[in-house]
Protein backbone atom coordinates (compact mmCIF):
# COMPACT_ATOMS: atom_id res chain seq x y z
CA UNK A 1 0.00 0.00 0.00
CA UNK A 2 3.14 2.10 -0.32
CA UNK A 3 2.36 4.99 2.56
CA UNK A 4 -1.02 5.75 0.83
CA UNK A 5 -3.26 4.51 3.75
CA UNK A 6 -4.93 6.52 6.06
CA UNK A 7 -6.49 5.95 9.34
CA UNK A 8 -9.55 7.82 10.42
CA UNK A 9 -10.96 7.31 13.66
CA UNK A 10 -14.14 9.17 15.39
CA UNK A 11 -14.54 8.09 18.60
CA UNK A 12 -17.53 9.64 19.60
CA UNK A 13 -19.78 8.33 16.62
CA UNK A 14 -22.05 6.04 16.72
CA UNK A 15 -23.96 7.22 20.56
CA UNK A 16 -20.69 6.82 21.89
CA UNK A 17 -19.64 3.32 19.86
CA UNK A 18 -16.72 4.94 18.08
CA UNK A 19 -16.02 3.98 14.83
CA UNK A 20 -12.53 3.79 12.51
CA UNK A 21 -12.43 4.29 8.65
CA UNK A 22 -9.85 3.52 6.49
CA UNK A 23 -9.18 5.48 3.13
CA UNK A 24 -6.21 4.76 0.60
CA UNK A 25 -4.84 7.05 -2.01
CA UNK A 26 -5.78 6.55 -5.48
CA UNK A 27 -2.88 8.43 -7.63
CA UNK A 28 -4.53 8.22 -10.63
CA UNK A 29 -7.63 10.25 -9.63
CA UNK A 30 -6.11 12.30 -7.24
CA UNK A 31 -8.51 11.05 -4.46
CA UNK A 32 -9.10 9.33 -1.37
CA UNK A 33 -11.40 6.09 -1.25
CA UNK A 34 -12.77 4.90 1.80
CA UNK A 35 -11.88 0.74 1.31
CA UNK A 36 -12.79 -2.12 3.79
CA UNK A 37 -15.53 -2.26 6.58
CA UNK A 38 -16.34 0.58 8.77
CA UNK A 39 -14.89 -0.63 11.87
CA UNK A 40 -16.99 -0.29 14.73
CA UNK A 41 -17.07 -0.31 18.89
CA UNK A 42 -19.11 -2.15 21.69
CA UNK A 43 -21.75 0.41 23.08
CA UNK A 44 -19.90 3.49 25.50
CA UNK A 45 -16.51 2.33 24.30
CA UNK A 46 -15.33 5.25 22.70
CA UNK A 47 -13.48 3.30 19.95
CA UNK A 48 -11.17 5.04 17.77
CA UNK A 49 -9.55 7.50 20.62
CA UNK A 50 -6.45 6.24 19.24
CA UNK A 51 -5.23 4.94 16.28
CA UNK A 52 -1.34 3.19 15.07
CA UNK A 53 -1.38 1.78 11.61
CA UNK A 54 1.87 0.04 10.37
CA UNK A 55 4.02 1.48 7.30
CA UNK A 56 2.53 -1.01 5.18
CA UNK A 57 -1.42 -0.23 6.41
CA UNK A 58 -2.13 -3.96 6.52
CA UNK A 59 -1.95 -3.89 10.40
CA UNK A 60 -4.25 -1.59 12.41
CA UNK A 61 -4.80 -1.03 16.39
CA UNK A 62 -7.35 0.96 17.88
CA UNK A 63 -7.67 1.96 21.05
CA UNK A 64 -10.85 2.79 23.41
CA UNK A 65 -10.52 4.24 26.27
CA UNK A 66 -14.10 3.41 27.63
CA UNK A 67 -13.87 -0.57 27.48
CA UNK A 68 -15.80 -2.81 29.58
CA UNK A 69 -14.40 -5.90 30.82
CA UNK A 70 -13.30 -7.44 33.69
CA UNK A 71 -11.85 -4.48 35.52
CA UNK A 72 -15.20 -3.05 35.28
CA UNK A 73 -16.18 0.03 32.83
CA UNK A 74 -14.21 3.08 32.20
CA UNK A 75 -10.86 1.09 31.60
CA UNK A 76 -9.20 1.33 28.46
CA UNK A 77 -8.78 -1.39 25.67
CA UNK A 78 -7.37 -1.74 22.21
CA UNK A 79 -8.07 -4.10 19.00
CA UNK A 80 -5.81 -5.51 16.35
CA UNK A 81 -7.02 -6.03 12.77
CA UNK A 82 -5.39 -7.20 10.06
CA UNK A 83 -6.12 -6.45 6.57
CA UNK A 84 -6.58 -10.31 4.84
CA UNK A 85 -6.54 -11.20 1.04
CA UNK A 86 -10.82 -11.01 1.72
CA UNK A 87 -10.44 -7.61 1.29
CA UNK A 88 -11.06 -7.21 4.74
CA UNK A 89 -10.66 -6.75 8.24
């Protein structure tokens, strides 16, 4: 993906969800298209406070900073996604 991959997260979407879009450069049209799934949080997670992608934008972690689990609510959490050869993540 050669640096053209961005990483667009809006963590208060969604009532609170959070949500993380990914876009990739197209040269030839001098645009950005969105590509993939919308990825999107658990309910109150605020998912998408942070974002790392690797250089090669195949590897994606978001972070929440709202996550429910076992230390109760109000703790925060991350993901890992991978982009696959399904076209997706």
């Amino acid at each position: 993906m050669d640096g053209n991959v961005l990483a667009v997260g809006a963590e208060g979407s969604l009532q609170g969800r959070g949500s993380v879009q990914m876009y990739q450069y197209v040269k030839i049209e001098d645009k950005w298209e969105m590509f993939g799934q919308s990825l999107i949080g658990d309910p109150s997670e605020a998912f998408g406070t942070s974002i790392s992608l690797s250089s090669d934008g195949k590897l994606l972690v978001v972070g929440s900073n709202q996550c429910v689990g076992e230390g109760g609510s109000g703790r925060g959490g991350m993901k890992a996604f991978r982009y696959g050869e399904e076209l997706e993540w």
